[in-house]
PDB file of N, CA and C in Angstrom:
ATOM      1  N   UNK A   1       0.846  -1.166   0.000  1.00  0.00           N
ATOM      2  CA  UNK A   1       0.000   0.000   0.000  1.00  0.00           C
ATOM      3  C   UNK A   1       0.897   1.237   0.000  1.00  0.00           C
ATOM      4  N   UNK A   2       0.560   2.419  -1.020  1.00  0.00           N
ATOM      5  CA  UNK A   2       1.767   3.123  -0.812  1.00  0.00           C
ATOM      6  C   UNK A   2       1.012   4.166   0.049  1.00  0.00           C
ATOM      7  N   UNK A   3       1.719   5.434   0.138  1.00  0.00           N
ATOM      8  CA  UNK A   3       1.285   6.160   1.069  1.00  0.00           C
ATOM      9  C   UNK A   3       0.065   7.304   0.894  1.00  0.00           C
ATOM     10  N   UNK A   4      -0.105   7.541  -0.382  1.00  0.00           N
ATOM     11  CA  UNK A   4      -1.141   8.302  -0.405  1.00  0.00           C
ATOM     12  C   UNK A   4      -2.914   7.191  -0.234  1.00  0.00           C
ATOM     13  N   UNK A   5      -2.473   5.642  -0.663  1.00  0.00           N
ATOM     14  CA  UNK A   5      -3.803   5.128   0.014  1.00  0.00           C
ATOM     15  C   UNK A   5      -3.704   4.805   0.990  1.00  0.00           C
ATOM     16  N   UNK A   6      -2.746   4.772   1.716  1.00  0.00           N
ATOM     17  CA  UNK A   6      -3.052   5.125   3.620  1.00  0.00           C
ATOM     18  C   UNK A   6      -3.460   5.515   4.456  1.00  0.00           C
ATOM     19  N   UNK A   7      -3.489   7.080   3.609  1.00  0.00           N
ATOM     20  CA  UNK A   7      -4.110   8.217   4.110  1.00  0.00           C
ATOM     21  C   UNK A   7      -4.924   9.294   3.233  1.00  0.00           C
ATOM     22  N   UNK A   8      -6.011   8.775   3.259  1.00  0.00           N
ATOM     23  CA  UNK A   8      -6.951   8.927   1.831  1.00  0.00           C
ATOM     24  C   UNK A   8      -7.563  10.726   2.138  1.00  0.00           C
ATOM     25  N   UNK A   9      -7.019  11.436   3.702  1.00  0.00           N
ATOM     26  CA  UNK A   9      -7.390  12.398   3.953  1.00  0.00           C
ATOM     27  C   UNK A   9      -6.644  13.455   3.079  1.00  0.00           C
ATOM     28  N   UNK A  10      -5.372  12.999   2.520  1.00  0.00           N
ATOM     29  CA  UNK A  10      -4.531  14.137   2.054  1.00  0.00           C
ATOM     30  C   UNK A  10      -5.182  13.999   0.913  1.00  0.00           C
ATOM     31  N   UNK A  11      -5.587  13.272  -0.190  1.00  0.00           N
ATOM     32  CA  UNK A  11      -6.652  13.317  -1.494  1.00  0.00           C
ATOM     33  C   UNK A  11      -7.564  14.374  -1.065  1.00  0.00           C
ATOM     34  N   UNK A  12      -8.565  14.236  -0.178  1.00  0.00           N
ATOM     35  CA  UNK A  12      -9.393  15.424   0.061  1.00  0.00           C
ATOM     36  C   UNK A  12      -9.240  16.674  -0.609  1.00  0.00           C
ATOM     37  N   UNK A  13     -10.239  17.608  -1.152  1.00  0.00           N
ATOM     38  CA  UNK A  13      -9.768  18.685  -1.078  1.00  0.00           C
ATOM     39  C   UNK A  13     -10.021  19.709  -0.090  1.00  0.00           C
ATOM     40  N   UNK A  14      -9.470  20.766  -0.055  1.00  0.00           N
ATOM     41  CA  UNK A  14      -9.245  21.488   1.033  1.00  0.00           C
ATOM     42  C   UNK A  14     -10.632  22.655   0.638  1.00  0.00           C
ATOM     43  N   UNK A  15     -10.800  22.733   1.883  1.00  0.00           N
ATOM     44  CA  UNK A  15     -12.264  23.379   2.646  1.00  0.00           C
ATOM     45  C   UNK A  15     -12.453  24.598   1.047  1.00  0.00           C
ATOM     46  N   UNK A  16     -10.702  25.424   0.988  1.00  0.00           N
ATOM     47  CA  UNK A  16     -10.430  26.882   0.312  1.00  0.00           C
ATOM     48  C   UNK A  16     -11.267  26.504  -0.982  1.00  0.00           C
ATOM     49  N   UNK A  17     -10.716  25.188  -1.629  1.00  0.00           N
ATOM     50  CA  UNK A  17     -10.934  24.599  -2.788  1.00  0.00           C
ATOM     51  C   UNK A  17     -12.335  24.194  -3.307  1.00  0.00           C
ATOM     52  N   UNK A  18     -13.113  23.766  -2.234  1.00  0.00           N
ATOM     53  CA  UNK A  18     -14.199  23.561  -2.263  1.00  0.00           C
ATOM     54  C   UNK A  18     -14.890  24.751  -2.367  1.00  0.00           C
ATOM     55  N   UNK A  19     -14.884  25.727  -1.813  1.00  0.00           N
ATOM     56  CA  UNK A  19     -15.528  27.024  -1.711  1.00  0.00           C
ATOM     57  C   UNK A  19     -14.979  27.921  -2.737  1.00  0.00           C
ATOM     58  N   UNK A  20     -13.978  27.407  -3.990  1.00  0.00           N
ATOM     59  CA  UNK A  20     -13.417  28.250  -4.665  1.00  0.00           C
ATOM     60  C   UNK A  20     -14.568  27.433  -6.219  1.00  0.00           C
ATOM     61  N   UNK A  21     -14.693  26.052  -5.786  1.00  0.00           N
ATOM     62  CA  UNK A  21     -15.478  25.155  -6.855  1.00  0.00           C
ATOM     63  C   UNK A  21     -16.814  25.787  -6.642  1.00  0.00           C
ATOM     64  N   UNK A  22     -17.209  26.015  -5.536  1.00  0.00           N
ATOM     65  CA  UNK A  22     -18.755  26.929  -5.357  1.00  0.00           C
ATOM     66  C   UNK A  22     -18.996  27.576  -5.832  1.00  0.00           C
ATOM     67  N   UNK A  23     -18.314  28.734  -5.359  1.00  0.00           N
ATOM     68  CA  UNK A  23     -18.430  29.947  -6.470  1.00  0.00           C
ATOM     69  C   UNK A  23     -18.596  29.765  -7.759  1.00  0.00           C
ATOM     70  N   UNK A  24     -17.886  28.984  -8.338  1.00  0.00           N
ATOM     71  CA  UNK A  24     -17.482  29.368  -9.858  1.00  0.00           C
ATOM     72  C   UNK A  24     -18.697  28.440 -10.434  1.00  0.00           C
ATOM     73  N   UNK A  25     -19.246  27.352  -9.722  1.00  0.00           N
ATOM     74  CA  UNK A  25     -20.459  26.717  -9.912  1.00  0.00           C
ATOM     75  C   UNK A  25     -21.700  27.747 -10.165  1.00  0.00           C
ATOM     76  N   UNK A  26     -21.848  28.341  -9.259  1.00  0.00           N
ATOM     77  CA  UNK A  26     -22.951  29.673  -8.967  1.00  0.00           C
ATOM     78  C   UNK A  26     -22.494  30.727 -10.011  1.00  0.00           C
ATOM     79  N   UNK A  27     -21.791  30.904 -10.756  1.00  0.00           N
ATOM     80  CA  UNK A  27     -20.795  31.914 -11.354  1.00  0.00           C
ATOM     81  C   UNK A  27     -20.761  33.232 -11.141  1.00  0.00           C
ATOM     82  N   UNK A  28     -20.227  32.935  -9.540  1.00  0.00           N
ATOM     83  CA  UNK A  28     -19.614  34.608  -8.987  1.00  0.00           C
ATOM     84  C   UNK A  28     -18.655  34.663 -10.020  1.00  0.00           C
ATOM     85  N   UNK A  29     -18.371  36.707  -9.873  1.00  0.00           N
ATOM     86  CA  UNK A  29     -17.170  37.015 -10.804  1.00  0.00           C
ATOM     87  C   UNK A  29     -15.856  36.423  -9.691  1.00  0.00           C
ATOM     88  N   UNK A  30     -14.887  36.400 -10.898  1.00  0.00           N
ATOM     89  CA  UNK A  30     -13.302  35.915 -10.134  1.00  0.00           C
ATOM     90  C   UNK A  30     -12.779  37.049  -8.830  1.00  0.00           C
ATOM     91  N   UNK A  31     -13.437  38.045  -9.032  1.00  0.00           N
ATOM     92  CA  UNK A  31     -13.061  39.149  -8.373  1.00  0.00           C
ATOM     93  C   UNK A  31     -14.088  38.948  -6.305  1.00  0.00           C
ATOM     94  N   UNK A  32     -15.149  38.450  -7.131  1.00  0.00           N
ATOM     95  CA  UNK A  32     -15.873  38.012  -5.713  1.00  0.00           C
ATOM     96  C   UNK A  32     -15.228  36.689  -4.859  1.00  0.00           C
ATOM     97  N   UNK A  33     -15.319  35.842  -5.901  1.00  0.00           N
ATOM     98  CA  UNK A  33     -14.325  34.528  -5.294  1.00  0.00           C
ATOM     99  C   UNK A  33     -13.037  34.901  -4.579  1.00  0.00           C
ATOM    100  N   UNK A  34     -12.187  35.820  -4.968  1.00  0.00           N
ATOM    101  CA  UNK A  34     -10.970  35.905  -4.774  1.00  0.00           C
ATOM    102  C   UNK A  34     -11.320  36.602  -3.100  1.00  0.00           C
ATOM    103  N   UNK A  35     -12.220  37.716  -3.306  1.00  0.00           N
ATOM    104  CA  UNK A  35     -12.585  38.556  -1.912  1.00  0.00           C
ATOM    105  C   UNK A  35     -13.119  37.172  -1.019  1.00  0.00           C
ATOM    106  N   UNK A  36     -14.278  36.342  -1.463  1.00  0.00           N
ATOM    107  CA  UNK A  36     -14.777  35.346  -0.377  1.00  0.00           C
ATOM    108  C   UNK A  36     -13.732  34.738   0.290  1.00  0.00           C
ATOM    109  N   UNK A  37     -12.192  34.121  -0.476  1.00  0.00           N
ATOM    110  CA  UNK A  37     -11.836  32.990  -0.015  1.00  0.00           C
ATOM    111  C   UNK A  37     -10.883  33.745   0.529  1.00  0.00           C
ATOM    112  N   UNK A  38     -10.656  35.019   0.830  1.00  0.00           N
ATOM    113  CA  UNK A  38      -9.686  35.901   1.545  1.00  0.00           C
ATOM    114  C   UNK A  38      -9.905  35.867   3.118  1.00  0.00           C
ATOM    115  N   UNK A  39     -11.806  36.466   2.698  1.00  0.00           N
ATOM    116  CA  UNK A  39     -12.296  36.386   4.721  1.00  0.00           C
ATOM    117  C   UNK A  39     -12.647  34.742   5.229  1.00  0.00           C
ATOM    118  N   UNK A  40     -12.759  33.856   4.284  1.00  0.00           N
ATOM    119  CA  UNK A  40     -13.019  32.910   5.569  1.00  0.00           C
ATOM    120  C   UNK A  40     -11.428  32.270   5.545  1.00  0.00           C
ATOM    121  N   UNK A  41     -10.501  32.616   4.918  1.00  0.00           N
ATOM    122  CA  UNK A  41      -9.506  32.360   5.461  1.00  0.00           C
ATOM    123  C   UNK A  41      -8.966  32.981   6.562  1.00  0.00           C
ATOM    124  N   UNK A  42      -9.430  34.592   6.772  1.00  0.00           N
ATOM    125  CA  UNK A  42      -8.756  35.149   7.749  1.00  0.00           C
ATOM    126  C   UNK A  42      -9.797  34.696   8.966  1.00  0.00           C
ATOM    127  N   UNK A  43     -10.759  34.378   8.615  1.00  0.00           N
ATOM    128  CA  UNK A  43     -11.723  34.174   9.812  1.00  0.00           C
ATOM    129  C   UNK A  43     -11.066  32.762  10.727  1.00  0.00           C
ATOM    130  N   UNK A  44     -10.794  31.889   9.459  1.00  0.00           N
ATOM    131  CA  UNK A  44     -10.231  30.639   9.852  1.00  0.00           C
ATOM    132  C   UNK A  44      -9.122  30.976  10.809  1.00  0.00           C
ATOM    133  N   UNK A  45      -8.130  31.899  10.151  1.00  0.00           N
ATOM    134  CA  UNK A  45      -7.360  32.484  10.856  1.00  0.00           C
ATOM    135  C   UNK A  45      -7.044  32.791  12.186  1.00  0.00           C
ATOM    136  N   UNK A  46      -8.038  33.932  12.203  1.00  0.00           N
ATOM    137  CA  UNK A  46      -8.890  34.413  13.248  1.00  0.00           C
ATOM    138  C   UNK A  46      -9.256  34.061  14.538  1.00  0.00           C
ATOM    139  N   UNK A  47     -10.117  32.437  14.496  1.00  0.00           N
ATOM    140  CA  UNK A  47     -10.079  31.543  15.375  1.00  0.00           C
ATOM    141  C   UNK A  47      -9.351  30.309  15.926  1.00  0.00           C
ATOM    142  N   UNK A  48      -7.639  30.736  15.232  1.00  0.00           N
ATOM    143  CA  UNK A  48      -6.575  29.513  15.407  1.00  0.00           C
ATOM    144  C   UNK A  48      -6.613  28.677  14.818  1.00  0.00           C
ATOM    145  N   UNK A  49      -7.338  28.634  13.979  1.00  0.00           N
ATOM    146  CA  UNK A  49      -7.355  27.691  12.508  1.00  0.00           C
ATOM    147  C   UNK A  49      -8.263  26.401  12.671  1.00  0.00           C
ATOM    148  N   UNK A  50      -9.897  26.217  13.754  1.00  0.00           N
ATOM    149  CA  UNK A  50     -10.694  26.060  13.903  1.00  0.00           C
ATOM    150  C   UNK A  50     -11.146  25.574  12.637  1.00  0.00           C
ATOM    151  N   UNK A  51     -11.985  24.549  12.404  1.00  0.00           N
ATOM    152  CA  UNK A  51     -12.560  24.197  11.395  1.00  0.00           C
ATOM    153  C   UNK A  51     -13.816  24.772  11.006  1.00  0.00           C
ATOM    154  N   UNK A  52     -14.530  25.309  10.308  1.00  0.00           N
ATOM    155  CA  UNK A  52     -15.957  26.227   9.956  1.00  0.00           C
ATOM    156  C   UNK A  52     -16.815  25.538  11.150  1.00  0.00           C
ATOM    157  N   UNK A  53     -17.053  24.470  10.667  1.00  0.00           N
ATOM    158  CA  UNK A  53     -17.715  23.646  10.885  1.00  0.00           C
ATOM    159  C   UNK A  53     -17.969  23.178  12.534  1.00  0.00           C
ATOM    160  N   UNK A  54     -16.898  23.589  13.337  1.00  0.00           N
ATOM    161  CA  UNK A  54     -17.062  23.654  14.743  1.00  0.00           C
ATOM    162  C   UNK A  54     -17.132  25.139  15.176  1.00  0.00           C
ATOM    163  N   UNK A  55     -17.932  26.036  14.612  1.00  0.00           N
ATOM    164  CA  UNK A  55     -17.768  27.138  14.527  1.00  0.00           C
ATOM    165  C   UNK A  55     -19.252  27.795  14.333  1.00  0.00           C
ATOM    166  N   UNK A  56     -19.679  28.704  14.999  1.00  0.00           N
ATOM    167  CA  UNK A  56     -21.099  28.753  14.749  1.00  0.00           C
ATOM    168  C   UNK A  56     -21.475  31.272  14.908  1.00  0.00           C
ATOM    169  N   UNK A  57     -22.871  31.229  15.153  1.00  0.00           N
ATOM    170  CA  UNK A  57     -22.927  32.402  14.805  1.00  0.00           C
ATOM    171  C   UNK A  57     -22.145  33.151  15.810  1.00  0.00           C
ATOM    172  N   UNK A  58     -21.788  32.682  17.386  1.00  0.00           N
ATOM    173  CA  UNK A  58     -21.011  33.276  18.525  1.00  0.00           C
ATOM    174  C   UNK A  58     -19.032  33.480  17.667  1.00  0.00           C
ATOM    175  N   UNK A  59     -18.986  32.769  16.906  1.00  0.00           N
ATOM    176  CA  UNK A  59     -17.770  32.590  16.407  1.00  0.00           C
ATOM    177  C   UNK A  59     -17.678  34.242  15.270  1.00  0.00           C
ATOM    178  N   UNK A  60     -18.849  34.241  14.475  1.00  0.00           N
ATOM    179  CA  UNK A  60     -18.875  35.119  13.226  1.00  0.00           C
ATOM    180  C   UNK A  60     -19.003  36.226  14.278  1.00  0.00           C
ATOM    181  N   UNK A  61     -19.830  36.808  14.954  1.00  0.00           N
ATOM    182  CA  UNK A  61     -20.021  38.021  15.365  1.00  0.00           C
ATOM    183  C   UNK A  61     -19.136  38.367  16.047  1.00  0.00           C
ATOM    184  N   UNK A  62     -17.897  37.336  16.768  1.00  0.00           N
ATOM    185  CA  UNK A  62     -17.013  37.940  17.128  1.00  0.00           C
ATOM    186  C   UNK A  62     -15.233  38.542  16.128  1.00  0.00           C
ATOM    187  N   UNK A  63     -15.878  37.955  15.382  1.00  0.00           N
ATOM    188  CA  UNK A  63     -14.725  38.051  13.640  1.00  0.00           C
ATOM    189  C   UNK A  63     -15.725  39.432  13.127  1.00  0.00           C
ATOM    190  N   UNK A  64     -16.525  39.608  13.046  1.00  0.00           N
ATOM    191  CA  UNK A  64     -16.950  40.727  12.671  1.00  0.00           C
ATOM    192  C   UNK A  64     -16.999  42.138  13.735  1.00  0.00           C
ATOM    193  N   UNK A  65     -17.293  41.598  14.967  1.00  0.00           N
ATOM    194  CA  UNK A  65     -16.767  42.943  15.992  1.00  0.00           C
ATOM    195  C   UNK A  65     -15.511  43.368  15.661  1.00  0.00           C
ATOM    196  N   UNK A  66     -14.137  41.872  15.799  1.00  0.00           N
ATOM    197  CA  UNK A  66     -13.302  42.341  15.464  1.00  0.00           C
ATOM    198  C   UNK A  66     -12.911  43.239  14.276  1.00  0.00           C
ATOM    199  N   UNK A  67     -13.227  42.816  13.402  1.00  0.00           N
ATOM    200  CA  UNK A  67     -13.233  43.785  11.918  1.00  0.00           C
ATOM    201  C   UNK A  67     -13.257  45.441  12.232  1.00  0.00           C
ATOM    202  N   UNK A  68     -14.483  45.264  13.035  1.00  0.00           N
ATOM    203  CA  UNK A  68     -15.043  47.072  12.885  1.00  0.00           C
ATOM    204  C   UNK A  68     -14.175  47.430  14.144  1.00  0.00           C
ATOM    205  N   UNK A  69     -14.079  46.792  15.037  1.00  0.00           N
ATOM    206  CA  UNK A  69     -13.463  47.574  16.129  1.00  0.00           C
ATOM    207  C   UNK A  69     -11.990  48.023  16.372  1.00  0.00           C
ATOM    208  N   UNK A  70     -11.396  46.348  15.979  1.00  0.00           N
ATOM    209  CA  UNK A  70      -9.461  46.600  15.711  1.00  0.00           C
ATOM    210  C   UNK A  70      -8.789  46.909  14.463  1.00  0.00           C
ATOM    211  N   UNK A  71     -10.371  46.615  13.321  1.00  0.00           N
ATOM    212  CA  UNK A  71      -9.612  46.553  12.267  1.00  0.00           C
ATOM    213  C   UNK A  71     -10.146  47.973  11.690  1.00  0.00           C
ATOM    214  N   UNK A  72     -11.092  48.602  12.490  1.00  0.00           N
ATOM    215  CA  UNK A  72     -11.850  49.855  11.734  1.00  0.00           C
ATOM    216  C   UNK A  72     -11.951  50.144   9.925  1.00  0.00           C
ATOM    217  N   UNK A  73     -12.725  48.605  10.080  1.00  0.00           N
ATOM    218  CA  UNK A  73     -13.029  48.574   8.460  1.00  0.00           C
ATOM    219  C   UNK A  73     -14.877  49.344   8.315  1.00  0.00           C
ATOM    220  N   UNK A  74     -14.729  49.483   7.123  1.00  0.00           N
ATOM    221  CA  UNK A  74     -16.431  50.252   6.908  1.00  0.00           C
ATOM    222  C   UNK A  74     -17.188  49.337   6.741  1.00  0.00           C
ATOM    223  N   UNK A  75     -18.311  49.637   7.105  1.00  0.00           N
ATOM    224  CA  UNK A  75     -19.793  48.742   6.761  1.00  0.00           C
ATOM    225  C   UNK A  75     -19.746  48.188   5.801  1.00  0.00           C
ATOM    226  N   UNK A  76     -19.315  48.507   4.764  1.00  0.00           N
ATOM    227  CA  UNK A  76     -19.791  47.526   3.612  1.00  0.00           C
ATOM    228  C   UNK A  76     -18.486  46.459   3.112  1.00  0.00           C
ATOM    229  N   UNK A  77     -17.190  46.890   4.041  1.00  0.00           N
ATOM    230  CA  UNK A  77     -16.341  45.686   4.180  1.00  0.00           C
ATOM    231  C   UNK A  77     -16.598  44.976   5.517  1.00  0.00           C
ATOM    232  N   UNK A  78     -17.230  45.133   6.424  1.00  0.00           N
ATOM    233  CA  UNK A  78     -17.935  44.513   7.752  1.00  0.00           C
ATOM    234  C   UNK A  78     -18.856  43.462   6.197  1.00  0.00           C
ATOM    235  N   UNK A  79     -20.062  44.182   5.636  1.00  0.00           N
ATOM    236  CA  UNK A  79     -21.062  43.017   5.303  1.00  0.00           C
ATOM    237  C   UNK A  79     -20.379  42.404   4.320  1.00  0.00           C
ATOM    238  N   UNK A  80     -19.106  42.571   3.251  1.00  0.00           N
ATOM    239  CA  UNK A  80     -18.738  41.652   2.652  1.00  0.00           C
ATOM    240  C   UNK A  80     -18.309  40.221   3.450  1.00  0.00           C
ATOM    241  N   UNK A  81     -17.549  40.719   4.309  1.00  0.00           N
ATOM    242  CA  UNK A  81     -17.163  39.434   5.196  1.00  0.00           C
ATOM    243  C   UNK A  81     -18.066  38.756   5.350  1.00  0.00           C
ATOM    244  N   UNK A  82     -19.085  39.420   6.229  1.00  0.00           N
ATOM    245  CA  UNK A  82     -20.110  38.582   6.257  1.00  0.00           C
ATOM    246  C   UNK A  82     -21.093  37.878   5.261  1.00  0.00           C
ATOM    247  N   UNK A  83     -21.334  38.519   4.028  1.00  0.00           N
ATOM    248  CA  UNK A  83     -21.456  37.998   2.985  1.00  0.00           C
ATOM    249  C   UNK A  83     -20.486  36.281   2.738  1.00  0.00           C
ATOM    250  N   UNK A  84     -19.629  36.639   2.679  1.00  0.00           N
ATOM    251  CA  UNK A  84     -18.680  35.172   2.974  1.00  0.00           C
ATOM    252  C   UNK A  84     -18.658  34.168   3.731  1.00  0.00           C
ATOM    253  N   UNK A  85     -18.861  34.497   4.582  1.00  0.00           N
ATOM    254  CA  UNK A  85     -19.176  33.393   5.467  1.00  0.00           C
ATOM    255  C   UNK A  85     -20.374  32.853   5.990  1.00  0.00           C
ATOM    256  N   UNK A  86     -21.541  33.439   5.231  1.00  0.00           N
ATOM    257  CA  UNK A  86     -22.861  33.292   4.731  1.00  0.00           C
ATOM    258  C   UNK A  86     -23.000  31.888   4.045  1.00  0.00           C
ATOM    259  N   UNK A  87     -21.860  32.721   2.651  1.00  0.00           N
ATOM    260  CA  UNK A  87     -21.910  31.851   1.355  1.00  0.00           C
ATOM    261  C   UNK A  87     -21.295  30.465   2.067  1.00  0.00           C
ATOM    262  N   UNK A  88     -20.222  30.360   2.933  1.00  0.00           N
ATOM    263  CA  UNK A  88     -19.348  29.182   3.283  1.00  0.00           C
ATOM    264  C   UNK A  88     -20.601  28.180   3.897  1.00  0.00           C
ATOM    265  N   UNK A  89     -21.080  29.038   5.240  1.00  0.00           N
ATOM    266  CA  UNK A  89     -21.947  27.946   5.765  1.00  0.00           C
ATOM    267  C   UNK A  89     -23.376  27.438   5.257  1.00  0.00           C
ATOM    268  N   UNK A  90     -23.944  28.326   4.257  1.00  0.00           N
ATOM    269  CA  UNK A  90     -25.202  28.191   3.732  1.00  0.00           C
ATOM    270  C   UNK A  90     -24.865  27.036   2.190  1.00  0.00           C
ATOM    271  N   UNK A  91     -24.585  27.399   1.436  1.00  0.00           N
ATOM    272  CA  UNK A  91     -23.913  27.008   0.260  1.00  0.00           C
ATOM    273  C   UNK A  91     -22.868  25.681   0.453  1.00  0.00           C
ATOM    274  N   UNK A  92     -22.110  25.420   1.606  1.00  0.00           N
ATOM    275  CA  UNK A  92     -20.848  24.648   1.173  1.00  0.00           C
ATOM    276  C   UNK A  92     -21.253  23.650   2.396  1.00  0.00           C
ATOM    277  N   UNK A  93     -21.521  24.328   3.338  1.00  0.00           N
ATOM    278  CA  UNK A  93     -21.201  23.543   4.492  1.00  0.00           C
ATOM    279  C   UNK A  93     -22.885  23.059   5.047  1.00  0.00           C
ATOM    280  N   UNK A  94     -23.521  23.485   4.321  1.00  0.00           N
ATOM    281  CA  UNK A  94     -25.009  23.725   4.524  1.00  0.00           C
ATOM    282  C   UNK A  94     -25.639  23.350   6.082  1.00  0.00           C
ATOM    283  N   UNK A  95     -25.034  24.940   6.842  1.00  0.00           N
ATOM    284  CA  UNK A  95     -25.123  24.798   8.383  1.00  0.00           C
ATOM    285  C   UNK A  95     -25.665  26.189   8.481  1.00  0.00           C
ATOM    286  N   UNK A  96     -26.947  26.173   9.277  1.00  0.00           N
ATOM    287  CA  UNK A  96     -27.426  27.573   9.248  1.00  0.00           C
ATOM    288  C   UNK A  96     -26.085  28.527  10.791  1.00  0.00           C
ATOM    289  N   UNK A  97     -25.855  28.719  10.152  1.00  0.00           N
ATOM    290  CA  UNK A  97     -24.414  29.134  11.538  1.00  0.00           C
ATOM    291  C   UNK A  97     -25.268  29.979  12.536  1.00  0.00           C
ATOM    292  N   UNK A  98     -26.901  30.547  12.489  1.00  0.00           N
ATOM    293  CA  UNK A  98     -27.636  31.241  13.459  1.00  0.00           C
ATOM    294  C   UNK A  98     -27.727  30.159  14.595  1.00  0.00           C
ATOM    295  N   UNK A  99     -28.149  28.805  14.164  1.00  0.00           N
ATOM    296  CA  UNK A  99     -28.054  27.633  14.646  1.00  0.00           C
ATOM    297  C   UNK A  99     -27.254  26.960  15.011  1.00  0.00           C
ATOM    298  N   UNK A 100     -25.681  26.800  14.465  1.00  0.00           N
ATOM    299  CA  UNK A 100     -24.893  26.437  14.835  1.00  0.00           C
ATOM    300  C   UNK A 100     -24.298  26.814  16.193  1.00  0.00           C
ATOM    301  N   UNK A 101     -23.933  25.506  17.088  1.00  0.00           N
ATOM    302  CA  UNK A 101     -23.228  25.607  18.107  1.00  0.00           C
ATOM    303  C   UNK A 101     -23.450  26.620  19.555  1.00  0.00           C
TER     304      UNK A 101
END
């Protein structure tokens, strides 16, 4: 058995990848994709590199306080983010994140 069927997790694709195949499924422009997979990376970021998915609306509102408060970004880069991580959990991960966790 060699090593990549050992460990059939590294085949997977990665969360970014999946949400980059979404988009382009739905056919956001390249310019939206590129902005989406920016914030839930930094969000990922954000929370120590937490998986979405153990991650719920107490998680987003505090990635978005942060935004406006340390990062003193404007409202309508506050709702893009959030726009994103909308699209991640509604669309990809299909987890209402109001509900989540």
């Amino acid at each position: 058995m060699n090593e990549q069927q050992a460990n059939p997790s590294q085949n997977a694709p990665k969360l970014l990848d999946l949400l980059r195949d979404r988009l382009r499924l739905k056919h956001y422009s390249i310019r939206t994709e590129t902005q989406y997979v920016q914030w839930v990376r930094r969000f990922i970021l954000f929370h120590g590199k937490r998986h979405p998915q153990e991650m719920g609306a107490k998680e987003v509102e505090a990635f978005l306080t942060h935004l406006a408060v340390e990062g003193r970004v404007a409202a309508a880069t506050q709702n893009q983010a959030l726009s994103a991580l909308l699209f991640l959990y509604r669309e990809l991960l299909h987890i209402n994140p109001a509900l989540a966790r």
